[in-house]
Protein backbone atom coordinates (compact mmCIF):
# COMPACT_ATOMS: atom_id res chain seq x y z
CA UNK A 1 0.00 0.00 0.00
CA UNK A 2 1.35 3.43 -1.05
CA UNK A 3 1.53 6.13 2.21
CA UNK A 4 -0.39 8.88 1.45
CA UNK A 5 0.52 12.26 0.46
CA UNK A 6 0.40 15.40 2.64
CA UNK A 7 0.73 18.74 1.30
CA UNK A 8 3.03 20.89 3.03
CA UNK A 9 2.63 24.12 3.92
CA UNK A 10 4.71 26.71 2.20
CA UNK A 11 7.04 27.65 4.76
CA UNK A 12 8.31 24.03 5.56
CA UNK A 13 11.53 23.53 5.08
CA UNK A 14 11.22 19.86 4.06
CA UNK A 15 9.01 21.03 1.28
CA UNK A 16 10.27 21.26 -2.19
CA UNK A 17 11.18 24.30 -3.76
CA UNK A 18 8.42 25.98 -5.87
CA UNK A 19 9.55 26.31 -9.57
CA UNK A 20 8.46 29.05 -11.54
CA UNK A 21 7.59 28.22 -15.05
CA UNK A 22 10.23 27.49 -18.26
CA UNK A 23 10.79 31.12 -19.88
CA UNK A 24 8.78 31.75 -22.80
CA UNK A 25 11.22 32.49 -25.81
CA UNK A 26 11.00 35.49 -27.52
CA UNK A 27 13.04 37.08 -30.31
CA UNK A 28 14.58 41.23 -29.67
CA UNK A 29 12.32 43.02 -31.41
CA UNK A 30 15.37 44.12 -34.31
CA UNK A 31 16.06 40.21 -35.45
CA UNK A 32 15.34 40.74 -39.24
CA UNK A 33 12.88 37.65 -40.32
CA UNK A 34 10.50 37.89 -37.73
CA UNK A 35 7.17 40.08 -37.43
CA UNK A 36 7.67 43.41 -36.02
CA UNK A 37 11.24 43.35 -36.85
CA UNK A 38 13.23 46.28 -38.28
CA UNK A 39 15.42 46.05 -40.83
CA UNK A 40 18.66 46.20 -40.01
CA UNK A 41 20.65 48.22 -42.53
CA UNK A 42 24.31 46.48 -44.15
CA UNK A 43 26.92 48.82 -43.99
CA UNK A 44 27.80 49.02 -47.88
CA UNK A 45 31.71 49.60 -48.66
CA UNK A 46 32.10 51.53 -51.82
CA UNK A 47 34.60 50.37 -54.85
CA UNK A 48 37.41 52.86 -55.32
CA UNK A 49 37.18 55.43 -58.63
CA UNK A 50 35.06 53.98 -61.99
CA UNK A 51 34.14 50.69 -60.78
CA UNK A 52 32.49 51.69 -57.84
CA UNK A 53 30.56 54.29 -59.20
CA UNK A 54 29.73 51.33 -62.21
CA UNK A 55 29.20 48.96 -59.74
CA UNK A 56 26.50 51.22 -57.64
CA UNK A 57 24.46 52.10 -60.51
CA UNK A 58 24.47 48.65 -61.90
CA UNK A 59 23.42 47.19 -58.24
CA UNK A 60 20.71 49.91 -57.82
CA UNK A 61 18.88 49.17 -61.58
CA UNK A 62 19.34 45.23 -60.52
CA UNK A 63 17.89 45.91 -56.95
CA UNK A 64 15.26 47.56 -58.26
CA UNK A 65 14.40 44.89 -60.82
CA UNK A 66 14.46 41.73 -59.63
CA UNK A 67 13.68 42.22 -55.83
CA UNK A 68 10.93 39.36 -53.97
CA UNK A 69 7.91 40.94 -53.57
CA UNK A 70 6.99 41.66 -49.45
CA UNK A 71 4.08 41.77 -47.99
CA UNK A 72 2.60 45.19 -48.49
CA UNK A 73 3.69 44.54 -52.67
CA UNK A 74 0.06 43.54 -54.49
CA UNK A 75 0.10 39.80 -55.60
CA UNK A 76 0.67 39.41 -59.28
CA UNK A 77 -2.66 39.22 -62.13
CA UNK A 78 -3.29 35.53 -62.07
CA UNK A 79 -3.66 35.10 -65.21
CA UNK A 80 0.43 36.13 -65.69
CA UNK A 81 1.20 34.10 -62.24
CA UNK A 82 -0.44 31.25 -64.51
CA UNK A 83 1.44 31.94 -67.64
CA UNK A 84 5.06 32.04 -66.32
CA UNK A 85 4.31 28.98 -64.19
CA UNK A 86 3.25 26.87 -66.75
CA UNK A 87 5.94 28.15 -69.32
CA UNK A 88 8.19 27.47 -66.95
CA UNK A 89 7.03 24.35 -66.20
CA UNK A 90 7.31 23.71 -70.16
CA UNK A 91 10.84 24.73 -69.76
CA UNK A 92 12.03 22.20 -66.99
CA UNK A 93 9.53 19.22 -68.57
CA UNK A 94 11.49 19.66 -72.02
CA UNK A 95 14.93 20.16 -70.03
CA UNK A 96 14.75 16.89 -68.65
CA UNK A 97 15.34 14.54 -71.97
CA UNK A 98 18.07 17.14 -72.86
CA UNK A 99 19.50 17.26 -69.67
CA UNK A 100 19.34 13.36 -69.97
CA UNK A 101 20.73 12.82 -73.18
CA UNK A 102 23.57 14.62 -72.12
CA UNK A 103 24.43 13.18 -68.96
CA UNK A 104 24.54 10.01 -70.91
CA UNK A 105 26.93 11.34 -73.71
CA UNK A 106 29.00 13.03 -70.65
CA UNK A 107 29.36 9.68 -68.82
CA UNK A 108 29.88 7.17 -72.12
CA UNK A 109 32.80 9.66 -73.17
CA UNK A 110 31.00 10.15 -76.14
CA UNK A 111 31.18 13.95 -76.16
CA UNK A 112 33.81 16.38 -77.17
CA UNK A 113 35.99 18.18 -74.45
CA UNK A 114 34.11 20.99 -75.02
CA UNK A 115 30.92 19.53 -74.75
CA UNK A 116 30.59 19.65 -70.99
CA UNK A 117 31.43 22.75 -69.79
CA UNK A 118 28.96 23.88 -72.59
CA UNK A 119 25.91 22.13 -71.86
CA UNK A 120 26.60 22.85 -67.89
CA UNK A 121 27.13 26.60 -68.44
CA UNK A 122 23.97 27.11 -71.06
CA UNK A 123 21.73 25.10 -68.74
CA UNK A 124 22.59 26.99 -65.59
CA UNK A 125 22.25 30.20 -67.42
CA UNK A 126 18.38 28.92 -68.73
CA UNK A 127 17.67 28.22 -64.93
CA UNK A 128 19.01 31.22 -63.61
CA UNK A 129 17.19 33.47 -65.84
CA UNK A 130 14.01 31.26 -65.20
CA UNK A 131 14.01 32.11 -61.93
CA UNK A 132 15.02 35.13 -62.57
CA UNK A 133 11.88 35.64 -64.34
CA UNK A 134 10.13 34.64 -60.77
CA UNK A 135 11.81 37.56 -59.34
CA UNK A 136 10.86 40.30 -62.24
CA UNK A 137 6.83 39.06 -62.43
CA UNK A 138 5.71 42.41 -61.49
CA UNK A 139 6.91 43.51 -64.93
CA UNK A 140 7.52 42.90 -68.60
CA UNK A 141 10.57 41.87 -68.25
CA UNK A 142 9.75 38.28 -67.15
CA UNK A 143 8.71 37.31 -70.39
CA UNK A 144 11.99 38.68 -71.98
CA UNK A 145 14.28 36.33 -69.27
CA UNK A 146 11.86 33.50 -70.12
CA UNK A 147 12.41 33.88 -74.34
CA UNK A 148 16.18 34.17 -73.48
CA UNK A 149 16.16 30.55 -71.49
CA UNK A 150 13.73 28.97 -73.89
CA UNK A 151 16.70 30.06 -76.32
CA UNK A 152 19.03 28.38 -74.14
CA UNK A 153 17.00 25.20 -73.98
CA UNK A 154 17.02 25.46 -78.14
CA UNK A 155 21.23 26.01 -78.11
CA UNK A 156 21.42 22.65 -75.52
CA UNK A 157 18.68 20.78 -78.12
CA UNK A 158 20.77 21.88 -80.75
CA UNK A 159 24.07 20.38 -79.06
CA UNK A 160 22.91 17.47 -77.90
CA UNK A 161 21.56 16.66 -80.91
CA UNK A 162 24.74 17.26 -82.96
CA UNK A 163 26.62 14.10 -81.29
């Protein structure tokens, strides 16, 4: 049989010590990422001379080009949301046999030296600008970077098909 349990009174000394509750975590109000957060500014070291003058001005027109829309930004017309995502989509589905058919040639040793770095370089460029294209949807110029990597896709075709 189990002895039964008397509560003590607060001031006992053979009681056990009260514990107060675990901490809830919370994050300083100026951790960037979180809600109610401030941006915290980089500091920004200039270039010396031309290039850093060059390099401001092209960073700036970039910046303001392909930035991620936040949260006060208005979401993108549907219908374009629809239309890069599916010709996108087109992009990577058709990618894939290319992308294949290369790998293969890479592997067998069936391919030129030059082959390689090629195919690698073209494709990375067609994926960067794709997503690229993510990043501009607010304007025209998605549908410019998406005709550049559906040339891309075209010039790997092209090589692949060559060997």
């Amino acid at each position: 049989m189990r002895p039964m349990m008397v509560p003590r009174s607060p001031g006992d000394p053979t009681a056990p010590p009260a514990t107060a509750p675990p901490p809830v975590p919370t994050a300083p109000p100026d951790v960037p990422g979180r809600p109610g957060a401030a941006a915290v500014p980089r500091p920004r070291r200039p270039l010396p001379g031309l290039a850093g003058g060059i390099a401001a001005g092209l960073g700036d027109r970039l910046r303001g080009r392909f930035r991620l829309p936040g949260r006060h930004d208005p979401a993108p017309h549907p219908g374009r949301l629809i239309g890069v995502c599916t010709w996108a989509a087109g992009l990577g589905l058709l990618g894939l046999p290319v992308a294949g058919r290369s790998s293969v040639a890479i592997i067998t040793h069936a391919a030129p030296a030059w082959f390689e770095p090629t195919v690698v370089v073209v494709g990375l460029l067609g994926m960067v600008l794709t997503v690229g294209s993510f990043a501009a949807i607010h304007r025209a110029l998605c549908w410019h970077l998406l005709t550049a990597a559906t040339c891309l896709l075209a010039i790997n075709l092209l090589l692949t098909m060559i060997l």
